[in-house]
N, C-alpha and C. Protein backbone atom coordinates (compact mmCIF):
# COMPACT_ATOMS: atom_id res chain seq x y z
N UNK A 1 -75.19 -24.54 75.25
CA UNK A 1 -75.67 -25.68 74.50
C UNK A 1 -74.92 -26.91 74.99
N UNK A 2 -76.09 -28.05 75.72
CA UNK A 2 -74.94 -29.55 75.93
C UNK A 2 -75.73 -30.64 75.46
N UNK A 3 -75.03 -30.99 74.78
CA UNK A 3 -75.34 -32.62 74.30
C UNK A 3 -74.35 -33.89 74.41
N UNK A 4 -74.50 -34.59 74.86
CA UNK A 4 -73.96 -36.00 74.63
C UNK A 4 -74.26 -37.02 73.81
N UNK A 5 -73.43 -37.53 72.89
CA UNK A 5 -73.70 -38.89 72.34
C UNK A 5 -72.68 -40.20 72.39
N UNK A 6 -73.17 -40.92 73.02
CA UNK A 6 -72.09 -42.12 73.33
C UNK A 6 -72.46 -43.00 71.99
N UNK A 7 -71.18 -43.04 71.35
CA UNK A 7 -71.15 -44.17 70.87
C UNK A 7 -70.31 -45.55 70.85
N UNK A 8 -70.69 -46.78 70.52
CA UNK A 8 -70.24 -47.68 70.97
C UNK A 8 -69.65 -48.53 70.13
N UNK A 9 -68.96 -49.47 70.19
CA UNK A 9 -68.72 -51.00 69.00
C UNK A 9 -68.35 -51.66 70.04
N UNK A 10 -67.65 -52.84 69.53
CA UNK A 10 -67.33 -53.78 70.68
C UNK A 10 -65.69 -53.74 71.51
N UNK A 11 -65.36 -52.68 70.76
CA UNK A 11 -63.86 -52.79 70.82
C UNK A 11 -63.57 -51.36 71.97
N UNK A 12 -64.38 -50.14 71.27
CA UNK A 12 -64.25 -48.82 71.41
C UNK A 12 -65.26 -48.34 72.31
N UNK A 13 -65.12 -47.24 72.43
CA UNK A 13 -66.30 -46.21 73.12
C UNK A 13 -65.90 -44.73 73.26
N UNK A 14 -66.62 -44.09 71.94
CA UNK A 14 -66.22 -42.56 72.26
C UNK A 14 -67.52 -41.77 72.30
N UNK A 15 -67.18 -40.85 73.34
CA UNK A 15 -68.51 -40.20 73.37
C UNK A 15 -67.98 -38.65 72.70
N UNK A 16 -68.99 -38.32 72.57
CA UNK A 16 -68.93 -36.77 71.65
C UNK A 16 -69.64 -35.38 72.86
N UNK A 17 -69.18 -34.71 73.05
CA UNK A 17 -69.69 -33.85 74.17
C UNK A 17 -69.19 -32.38 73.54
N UNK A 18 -70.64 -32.11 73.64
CA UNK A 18 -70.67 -30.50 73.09
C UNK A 18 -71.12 -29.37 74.45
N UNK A 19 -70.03 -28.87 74.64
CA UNK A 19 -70.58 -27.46 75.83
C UNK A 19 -69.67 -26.39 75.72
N UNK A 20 -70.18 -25.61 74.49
CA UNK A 20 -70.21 -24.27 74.88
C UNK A 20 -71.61 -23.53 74.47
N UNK A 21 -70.87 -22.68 75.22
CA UNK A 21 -71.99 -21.16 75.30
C UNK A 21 -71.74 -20.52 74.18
N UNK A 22 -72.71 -20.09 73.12
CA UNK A 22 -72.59 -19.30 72.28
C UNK A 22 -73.51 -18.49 72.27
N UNK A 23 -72.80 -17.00 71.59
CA UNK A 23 -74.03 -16.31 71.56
C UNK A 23 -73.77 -15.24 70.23
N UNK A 24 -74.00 -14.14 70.48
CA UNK A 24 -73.88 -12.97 69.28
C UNK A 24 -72.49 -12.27 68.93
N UNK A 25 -72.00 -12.87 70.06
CA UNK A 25 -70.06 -12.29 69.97
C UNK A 25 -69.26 -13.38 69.73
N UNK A 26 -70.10 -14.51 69.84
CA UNK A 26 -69.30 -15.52 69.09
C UNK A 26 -68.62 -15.57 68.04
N UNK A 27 -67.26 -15.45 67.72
CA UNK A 27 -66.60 -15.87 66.44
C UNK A 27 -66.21 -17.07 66.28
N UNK A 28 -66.51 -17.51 64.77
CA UNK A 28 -66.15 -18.88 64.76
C UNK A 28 -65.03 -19.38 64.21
N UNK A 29 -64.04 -19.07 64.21
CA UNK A 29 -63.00 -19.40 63.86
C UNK A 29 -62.23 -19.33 66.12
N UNK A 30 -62.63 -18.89 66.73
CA UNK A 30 -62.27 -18.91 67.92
C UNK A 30 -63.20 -20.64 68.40
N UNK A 31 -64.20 -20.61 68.34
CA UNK A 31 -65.04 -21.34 68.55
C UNK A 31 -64.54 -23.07 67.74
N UNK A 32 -63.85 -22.75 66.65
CA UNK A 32 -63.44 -24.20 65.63
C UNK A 32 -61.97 -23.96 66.57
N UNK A 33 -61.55 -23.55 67.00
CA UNK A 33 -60.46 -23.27 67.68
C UNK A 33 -60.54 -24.45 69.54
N UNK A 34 -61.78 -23.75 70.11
CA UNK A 34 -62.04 -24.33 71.27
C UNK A 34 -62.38 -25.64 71.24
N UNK A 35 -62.99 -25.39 69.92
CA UNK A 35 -63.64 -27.66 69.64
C UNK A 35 -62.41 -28.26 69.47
N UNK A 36 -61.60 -28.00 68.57
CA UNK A 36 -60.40 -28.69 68.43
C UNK A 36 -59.47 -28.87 69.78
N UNK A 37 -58.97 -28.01 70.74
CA UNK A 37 -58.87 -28.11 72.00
C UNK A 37 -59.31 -29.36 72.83
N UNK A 38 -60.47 -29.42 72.32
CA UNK A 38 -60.90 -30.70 73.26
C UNK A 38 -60.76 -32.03 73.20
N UNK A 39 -59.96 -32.00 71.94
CA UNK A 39 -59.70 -33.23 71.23
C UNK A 39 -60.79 -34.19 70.71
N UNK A 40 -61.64 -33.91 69.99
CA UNK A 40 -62.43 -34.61 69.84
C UNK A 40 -62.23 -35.46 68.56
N UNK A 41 -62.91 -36.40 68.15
CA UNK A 41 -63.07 -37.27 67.41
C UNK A 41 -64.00 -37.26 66.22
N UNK A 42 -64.96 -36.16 66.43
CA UNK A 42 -66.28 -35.41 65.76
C UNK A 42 -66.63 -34.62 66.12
N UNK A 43 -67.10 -34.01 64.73
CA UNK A 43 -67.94 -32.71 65.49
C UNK A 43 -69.85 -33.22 64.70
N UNK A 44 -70.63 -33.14 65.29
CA UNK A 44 -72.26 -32.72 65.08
C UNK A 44 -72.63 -31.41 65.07
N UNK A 45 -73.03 -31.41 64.39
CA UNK A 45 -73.68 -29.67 63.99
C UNK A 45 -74.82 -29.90 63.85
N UNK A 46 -76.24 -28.29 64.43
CA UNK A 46 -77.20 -28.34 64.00
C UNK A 46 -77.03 -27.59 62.66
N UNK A 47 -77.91 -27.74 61.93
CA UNK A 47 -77.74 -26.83 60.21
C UNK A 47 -78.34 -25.44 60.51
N UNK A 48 -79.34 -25.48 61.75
CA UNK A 48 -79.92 -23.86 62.26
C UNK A 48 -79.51 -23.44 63.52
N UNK A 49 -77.95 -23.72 63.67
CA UNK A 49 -77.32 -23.70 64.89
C UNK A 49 -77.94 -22.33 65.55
N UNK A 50 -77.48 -21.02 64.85
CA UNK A 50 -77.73 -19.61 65.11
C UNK A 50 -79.54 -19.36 66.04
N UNK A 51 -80.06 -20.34 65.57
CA UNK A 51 -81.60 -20.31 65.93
C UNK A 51 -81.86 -20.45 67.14
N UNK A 52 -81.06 -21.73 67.66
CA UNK A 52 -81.02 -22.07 69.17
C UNK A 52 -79.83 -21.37 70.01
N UNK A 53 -79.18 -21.04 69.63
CA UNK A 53 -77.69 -20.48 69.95
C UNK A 53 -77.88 -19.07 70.68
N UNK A 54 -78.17 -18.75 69.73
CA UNK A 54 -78.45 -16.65 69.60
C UNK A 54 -76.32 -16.39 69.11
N UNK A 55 -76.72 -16.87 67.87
CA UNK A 55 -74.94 -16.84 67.70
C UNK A 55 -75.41 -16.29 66.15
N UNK A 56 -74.13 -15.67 65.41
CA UNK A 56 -74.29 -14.92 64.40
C UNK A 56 -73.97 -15.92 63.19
N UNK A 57 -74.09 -17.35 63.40
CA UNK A 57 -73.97 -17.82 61.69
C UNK A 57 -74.34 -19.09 62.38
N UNK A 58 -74.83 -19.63 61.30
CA UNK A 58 -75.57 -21.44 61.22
C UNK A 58 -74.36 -22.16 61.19
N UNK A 59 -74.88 -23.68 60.90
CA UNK A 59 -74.16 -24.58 61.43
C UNK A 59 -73.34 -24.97 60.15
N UNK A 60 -73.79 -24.42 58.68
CA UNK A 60 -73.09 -24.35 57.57
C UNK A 60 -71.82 -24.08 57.60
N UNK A 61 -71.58 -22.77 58.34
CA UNK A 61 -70.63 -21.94 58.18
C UNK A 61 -69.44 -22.42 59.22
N UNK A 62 -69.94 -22.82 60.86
CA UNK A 62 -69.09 -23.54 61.31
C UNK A 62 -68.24 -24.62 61.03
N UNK A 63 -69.39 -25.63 60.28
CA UNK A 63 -68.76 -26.41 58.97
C UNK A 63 -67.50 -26.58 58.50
N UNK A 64 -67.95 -25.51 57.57
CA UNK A 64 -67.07 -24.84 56.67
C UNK A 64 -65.80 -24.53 57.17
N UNK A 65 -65.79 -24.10 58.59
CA UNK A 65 -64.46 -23.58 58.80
C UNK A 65 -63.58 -24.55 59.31
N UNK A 66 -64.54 -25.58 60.28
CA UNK A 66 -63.79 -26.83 60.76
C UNK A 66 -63.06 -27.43 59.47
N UNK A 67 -63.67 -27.88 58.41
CA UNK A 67 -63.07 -28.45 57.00
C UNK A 67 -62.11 -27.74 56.60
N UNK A 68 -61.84 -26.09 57.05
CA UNK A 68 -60.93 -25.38 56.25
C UNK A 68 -59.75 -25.68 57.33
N UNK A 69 -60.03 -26.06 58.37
CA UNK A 69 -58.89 -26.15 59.44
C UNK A 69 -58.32 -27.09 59.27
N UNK A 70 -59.07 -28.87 58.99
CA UNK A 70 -59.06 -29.93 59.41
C UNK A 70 -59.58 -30.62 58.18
N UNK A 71 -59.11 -30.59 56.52
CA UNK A 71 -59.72 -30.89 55.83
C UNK A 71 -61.08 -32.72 55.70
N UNK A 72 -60.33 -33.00 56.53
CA UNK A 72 -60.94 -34.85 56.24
C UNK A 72 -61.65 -35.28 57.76
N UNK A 73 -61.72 -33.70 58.66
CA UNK A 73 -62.41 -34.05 60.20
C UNK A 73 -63.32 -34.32 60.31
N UNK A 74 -63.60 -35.80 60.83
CA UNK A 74 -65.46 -36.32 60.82
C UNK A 74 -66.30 -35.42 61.37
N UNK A 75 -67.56 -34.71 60.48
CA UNK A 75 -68.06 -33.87 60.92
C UNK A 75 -69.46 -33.64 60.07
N UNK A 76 -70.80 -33.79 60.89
CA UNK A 76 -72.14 -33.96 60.15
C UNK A 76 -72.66 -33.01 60.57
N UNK A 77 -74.01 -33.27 59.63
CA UNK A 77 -75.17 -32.15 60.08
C UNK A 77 -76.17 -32.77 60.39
N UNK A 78 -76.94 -32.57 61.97
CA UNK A 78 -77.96 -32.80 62.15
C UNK A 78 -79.11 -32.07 62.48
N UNK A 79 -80.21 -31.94 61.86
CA UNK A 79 -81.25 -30.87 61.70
C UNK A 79 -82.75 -31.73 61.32
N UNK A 80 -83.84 -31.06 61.83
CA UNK A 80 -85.34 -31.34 61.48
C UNK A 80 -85.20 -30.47 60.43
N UNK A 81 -84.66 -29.78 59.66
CA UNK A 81 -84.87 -29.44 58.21
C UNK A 81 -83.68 -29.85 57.11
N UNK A 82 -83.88 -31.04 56.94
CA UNK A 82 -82.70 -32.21 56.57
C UNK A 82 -82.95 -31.47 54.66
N UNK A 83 -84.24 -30.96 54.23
CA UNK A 83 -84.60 -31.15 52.66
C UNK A 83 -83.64 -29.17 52.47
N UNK A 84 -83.87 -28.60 53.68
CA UNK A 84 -83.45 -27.02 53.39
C UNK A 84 -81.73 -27.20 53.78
N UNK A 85 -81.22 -27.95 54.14
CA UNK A 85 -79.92 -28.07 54.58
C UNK A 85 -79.27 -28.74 53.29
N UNK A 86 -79.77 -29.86 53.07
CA UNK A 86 -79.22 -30.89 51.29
C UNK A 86 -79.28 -29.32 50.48
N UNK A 87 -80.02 -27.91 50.50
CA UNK A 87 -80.29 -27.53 49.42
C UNK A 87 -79.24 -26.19 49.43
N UNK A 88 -78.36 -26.27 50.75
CA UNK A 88 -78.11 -25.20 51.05
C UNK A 88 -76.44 -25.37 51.56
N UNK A 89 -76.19 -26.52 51.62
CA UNK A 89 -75.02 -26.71 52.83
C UNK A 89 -74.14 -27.37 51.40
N UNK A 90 -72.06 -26.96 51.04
CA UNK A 90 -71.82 -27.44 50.04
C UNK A 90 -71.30 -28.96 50.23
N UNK A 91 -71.90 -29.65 51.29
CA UNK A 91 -71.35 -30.88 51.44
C UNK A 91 -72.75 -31.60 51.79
N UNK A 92 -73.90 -31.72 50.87
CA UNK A 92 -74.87 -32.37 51.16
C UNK A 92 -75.12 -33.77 51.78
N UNK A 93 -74.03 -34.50 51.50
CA UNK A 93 -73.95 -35.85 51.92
C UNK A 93 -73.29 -35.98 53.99
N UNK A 94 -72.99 -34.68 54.44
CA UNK A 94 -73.39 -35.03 55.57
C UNK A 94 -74.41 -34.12 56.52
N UNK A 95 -75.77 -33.86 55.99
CA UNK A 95 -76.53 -33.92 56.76
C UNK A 95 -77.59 -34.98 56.85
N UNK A 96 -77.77 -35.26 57.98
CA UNK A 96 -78.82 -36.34 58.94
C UNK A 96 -80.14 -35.58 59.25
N UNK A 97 -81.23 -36.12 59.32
CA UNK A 97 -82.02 -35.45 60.15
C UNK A 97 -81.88 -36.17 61.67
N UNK A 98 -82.24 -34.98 62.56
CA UNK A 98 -82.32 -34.90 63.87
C UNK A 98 -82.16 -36.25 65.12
N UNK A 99 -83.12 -37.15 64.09
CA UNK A 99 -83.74 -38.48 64.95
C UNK A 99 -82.49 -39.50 64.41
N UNK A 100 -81.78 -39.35 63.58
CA UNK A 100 -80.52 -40.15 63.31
C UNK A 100 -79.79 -40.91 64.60
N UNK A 101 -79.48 -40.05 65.66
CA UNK A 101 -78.85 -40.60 66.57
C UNK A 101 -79.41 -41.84 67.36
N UNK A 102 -80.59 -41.78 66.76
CA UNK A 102 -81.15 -43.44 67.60
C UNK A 102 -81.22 -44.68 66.78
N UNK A 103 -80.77 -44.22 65.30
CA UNK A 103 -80.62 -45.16 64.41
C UNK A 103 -79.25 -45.86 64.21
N UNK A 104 -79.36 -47.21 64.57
CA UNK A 104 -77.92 -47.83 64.85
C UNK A 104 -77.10 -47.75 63.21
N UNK A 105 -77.25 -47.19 62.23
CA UNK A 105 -76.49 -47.08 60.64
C UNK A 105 -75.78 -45.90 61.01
N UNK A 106 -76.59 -44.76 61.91
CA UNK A 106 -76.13 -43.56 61.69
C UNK A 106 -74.65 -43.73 61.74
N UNK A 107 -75.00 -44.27 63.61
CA UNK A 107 -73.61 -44.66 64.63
C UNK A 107 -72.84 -45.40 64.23
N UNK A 108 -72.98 -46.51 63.70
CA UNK A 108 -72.27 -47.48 62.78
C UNK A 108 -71.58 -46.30 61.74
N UNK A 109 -72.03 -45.67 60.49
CA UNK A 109 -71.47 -45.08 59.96
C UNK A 109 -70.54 -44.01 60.95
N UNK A 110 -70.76 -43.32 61.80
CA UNK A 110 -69.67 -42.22 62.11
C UNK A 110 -68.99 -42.86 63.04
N UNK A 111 -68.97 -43.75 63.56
CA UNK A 111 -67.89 -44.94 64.30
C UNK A 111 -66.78 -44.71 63.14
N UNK A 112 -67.11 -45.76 62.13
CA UNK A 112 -66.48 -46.34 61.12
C UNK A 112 -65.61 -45.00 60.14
N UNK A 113 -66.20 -43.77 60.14
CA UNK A 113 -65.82 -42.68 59.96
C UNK A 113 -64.53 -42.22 60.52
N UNK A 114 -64.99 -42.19 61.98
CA UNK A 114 -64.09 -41.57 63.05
C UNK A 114 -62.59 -42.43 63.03
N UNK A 115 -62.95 -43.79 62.60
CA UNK A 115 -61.63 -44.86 62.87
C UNK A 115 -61.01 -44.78 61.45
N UNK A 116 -61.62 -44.76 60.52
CA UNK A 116 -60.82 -44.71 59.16
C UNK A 116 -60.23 -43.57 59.28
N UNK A 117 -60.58 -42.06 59.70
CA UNK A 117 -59.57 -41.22 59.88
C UNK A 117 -58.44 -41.55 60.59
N UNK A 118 -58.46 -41.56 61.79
CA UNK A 118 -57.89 -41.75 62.80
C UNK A 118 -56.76 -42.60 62.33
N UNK A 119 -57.38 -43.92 61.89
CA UNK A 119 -56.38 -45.23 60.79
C UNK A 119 -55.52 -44.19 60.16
N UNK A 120 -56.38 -43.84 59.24
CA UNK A 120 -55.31 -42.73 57.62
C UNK A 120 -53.99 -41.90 58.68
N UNK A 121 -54.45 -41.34 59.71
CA UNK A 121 -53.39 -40.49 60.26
C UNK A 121 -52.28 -41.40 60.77
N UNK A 122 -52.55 -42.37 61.50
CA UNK A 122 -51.96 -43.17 62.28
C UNK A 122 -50.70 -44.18 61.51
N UNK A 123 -51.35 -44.83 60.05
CA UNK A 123 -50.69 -45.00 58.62
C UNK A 123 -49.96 -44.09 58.44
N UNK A 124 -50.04 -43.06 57.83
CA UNK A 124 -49.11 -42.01 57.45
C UNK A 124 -48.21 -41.40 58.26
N UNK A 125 -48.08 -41.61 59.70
CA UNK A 125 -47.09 -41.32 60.61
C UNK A 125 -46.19 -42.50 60.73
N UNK A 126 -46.71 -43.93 60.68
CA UNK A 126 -46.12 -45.14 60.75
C UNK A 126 -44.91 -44.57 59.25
N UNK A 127 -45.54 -44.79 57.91
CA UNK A 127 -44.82 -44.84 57.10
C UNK A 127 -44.00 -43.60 56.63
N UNK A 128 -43.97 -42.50 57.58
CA UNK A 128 -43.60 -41.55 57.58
C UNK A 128 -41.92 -41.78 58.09
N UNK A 129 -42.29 -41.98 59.62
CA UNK A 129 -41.13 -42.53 60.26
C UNK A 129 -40.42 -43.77 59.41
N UNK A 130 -41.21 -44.79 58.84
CA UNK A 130 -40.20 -45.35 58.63
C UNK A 130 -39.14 -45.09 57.25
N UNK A 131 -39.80 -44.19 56.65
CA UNK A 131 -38.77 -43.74 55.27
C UNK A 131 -37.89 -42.73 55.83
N UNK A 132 -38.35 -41.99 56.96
CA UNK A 132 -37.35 -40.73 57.79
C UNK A 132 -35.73 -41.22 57.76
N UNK A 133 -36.12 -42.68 58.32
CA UNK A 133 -35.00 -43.69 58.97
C UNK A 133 -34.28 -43.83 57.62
N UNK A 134 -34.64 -44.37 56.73
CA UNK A 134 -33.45 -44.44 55.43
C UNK A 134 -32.78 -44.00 55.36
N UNK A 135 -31.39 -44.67 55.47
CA UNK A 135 -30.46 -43.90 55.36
C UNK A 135 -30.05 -43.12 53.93
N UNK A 136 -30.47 -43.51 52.80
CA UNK A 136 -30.24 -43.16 51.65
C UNK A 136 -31.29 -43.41 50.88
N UNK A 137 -32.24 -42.48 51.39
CA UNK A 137 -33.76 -42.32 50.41
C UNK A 137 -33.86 -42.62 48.66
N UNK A 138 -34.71 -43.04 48.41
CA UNK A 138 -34.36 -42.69 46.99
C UNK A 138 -35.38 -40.66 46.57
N UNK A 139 -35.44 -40.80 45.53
CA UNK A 139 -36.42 -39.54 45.20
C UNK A 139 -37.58 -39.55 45.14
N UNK A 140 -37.91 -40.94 45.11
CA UNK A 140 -39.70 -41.75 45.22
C UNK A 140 -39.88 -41.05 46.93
N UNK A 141 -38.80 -41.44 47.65
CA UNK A 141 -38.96 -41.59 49.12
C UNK A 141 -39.06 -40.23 49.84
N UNK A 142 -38.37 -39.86 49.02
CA UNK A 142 -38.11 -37.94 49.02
C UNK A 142 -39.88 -37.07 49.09
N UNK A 143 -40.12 -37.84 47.71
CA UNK A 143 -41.59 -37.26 47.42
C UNK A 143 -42.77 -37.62 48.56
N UNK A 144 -42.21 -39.34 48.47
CA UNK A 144 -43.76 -39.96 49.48
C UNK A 144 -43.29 -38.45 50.93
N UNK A 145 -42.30 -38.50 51.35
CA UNK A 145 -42.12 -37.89 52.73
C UNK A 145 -42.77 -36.60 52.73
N UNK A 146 -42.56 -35.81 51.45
CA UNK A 146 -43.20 -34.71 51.30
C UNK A 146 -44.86 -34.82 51.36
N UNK A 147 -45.09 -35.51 50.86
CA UNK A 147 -46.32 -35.64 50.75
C UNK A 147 -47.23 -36.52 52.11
N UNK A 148 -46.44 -37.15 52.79
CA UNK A 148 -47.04 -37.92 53.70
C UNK A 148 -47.09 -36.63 55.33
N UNK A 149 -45.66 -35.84 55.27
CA UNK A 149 -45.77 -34.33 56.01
C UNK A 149 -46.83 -33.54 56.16
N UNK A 150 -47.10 -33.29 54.28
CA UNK A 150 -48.30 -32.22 54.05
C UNK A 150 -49.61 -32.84 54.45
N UNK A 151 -49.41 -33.82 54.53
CA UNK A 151 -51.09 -34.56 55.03
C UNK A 151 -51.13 -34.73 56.21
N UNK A 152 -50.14 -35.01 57.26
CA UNK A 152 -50.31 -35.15 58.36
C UNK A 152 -50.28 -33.79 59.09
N UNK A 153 -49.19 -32.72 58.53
CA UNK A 153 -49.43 -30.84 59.06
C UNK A 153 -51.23 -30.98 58.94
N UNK A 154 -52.00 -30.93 57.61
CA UNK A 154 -53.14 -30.33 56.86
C UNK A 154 -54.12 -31.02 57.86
N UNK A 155 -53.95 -32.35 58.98
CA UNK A 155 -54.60 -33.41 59.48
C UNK A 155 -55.08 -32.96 61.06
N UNK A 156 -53.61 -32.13 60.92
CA UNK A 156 -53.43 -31.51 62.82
C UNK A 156 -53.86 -30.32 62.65
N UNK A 157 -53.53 -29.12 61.51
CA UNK A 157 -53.85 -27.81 61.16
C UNK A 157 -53.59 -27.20 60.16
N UNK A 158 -54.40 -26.94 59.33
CA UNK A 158 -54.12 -26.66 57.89
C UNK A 158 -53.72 -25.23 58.08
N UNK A 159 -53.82 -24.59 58.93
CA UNK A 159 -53.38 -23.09 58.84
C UNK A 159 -51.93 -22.85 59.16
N UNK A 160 -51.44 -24.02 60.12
CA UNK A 160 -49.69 -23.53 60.49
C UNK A 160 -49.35 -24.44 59.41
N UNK A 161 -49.88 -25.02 58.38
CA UNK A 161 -48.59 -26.14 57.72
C UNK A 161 -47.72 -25.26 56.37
N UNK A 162 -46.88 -25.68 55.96
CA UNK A 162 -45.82 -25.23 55.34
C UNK A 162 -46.68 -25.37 53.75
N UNK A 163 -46.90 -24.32 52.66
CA UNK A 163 -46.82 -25.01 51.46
C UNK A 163 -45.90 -26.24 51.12
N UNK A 164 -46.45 -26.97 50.15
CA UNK A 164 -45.63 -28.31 49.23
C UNK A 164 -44.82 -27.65 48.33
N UNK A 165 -44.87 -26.34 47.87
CA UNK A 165 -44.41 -25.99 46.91
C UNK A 165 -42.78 -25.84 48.13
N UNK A 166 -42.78 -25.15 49.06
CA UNK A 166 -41.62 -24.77 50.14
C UNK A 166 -40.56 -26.16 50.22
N UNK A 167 -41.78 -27.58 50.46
CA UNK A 167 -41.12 -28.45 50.89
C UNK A 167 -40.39 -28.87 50.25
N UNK A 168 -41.23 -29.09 48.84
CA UNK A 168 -40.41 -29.76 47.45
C UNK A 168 -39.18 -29.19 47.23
N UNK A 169 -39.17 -27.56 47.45
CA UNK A 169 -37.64 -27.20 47.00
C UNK A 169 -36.64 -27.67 47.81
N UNK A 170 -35.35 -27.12 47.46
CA UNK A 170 -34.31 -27.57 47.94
C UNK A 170 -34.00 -26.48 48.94
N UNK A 171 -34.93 -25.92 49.57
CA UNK A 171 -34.59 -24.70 50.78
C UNK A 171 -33.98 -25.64 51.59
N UNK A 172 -33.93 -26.90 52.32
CA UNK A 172 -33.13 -27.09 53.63
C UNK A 172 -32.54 -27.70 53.15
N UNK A 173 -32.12 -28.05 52.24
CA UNK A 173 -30.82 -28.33 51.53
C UNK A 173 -29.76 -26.95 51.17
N UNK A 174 -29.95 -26.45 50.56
CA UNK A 174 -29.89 -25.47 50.60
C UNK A 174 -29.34 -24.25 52.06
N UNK A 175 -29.92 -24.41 52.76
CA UNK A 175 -29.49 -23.47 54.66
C UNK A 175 -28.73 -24.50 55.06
N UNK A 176 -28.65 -25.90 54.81
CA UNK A 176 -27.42 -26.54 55.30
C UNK A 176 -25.91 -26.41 54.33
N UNK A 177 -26.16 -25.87 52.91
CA UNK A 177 -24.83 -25.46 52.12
C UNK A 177 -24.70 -24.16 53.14
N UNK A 178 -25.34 -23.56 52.85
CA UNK A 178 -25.27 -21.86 53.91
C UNK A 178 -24.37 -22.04 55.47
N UNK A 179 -25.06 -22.83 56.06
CA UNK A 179 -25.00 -22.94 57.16
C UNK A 179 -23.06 -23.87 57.33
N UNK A 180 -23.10 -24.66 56.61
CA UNK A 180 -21.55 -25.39 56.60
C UNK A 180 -20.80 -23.66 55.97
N UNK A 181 -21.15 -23.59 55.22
CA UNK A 181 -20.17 -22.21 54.72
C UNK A 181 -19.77 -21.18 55.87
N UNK A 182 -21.16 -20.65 56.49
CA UNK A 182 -20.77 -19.90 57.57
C UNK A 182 -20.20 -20.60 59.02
N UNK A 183 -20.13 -21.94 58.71
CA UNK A 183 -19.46 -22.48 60.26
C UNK A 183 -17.69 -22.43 59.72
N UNK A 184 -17.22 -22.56 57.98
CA UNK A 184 -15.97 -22.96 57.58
C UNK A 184 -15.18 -21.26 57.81
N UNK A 185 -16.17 -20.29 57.55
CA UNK A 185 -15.75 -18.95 57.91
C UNK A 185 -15.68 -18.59 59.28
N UNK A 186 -16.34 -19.28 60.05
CA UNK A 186 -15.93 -18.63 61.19
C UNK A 186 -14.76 -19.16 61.82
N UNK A 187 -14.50 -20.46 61.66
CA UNK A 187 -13.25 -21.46 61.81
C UNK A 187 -12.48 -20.49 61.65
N UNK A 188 -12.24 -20.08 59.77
CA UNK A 188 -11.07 -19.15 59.32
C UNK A 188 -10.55 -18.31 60.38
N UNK A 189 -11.90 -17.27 60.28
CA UNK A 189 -11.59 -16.28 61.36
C UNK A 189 -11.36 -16.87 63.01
N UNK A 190 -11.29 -17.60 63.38
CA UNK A 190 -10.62 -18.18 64.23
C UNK A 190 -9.17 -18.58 63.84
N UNK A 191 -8.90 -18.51 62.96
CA UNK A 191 -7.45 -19.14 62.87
C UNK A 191 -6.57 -18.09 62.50
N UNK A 192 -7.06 -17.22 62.41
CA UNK A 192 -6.01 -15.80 62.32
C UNK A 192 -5.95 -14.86 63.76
């Protein structure tokens, strides 16, 4: 399967390029695996992917898994059965029908999509780093960090990131009491 869609503004230019081969041994969690690889900026889905494909699940389900990877990853549905997809897919508000891509709102909208993510990540690493740097955080700063982490792990891969519940505790606080203890014991035992 290859498609191209260039899109444009006056500033930018990203094109979207879909090529793989799928078929009946396709798994898709390997497959949300290879898209991400490519670094892309979007993904387009057909909603009857399996139809044209000869692959074992629709374009729902690929969906689904990209969102479970990548919760906020710009990512639509485009299909000639736009009324069976709204009735069927749990994120109705992004399927398009088919002929969308020649309509300059579509592109305008998933431009504007693609950059407000991109923005949100780009924000939250800025203000990430700069509370890192404090030398003496407060507990506001403590929290934003936790929370600005879990969004940026959940942004790159929701499957390697750490629970909030892990971060919030005092575990690396905590392995650094541990860790000074076992460096003051080994001193000892050095000194005898």
């Amino acid at each position: 399967m290859n498609a191209t869609l260039d899109l444009e503004d006056e500033e930018n230019k990203i094109t979207i390029i879909s090529n793989f081969t799928l078929n009946d041994k396709t798994i898709v969690e390997n497959l949300v695996s290879k898209i991400f690889e490519q670094k892309v900026d979007a993904v387009i889905v057909d909603y009857r992917l399996q139809e044209y494909t000869n692959c074992s699940f629709n374009g729902a389900t690929l969906v689904e898994e990209i969102l479970r990877e990548r919760p906020d990853f710009p990512v639509v549905y485009l299909t000639s059965y736009d009324v069976e997809a709204v009735e069927n897919v749990k994120r109705p508000f992004l399927v398009y029908e088919k002929d969308a891509t020649t309509n300059p709102t579509f592109k305008s909208k998933l431009l504007n999509t693609i950059f407000i993510y991109k923005n949100k990540i780009r924000e939250a690493e800025e203000e990430l780093m700069v509370l890192i740097k404090k030398e003496n955080p407060t507990e506001y700063d403590r929290e934003r960090i936790i929370e600005l982490d879990d969004f940026l792990e959940k942004s790159l891969s929701k499957k390697s990131s750490l629970p909030k519940s892990i971060k919030e505790s005092n575990i690396l606080e905590e392995l650094g009491k541990i860790s000074k203890g076992l460096d003051d014991v080994i001193k000892g035992l050095g000194n005898d």
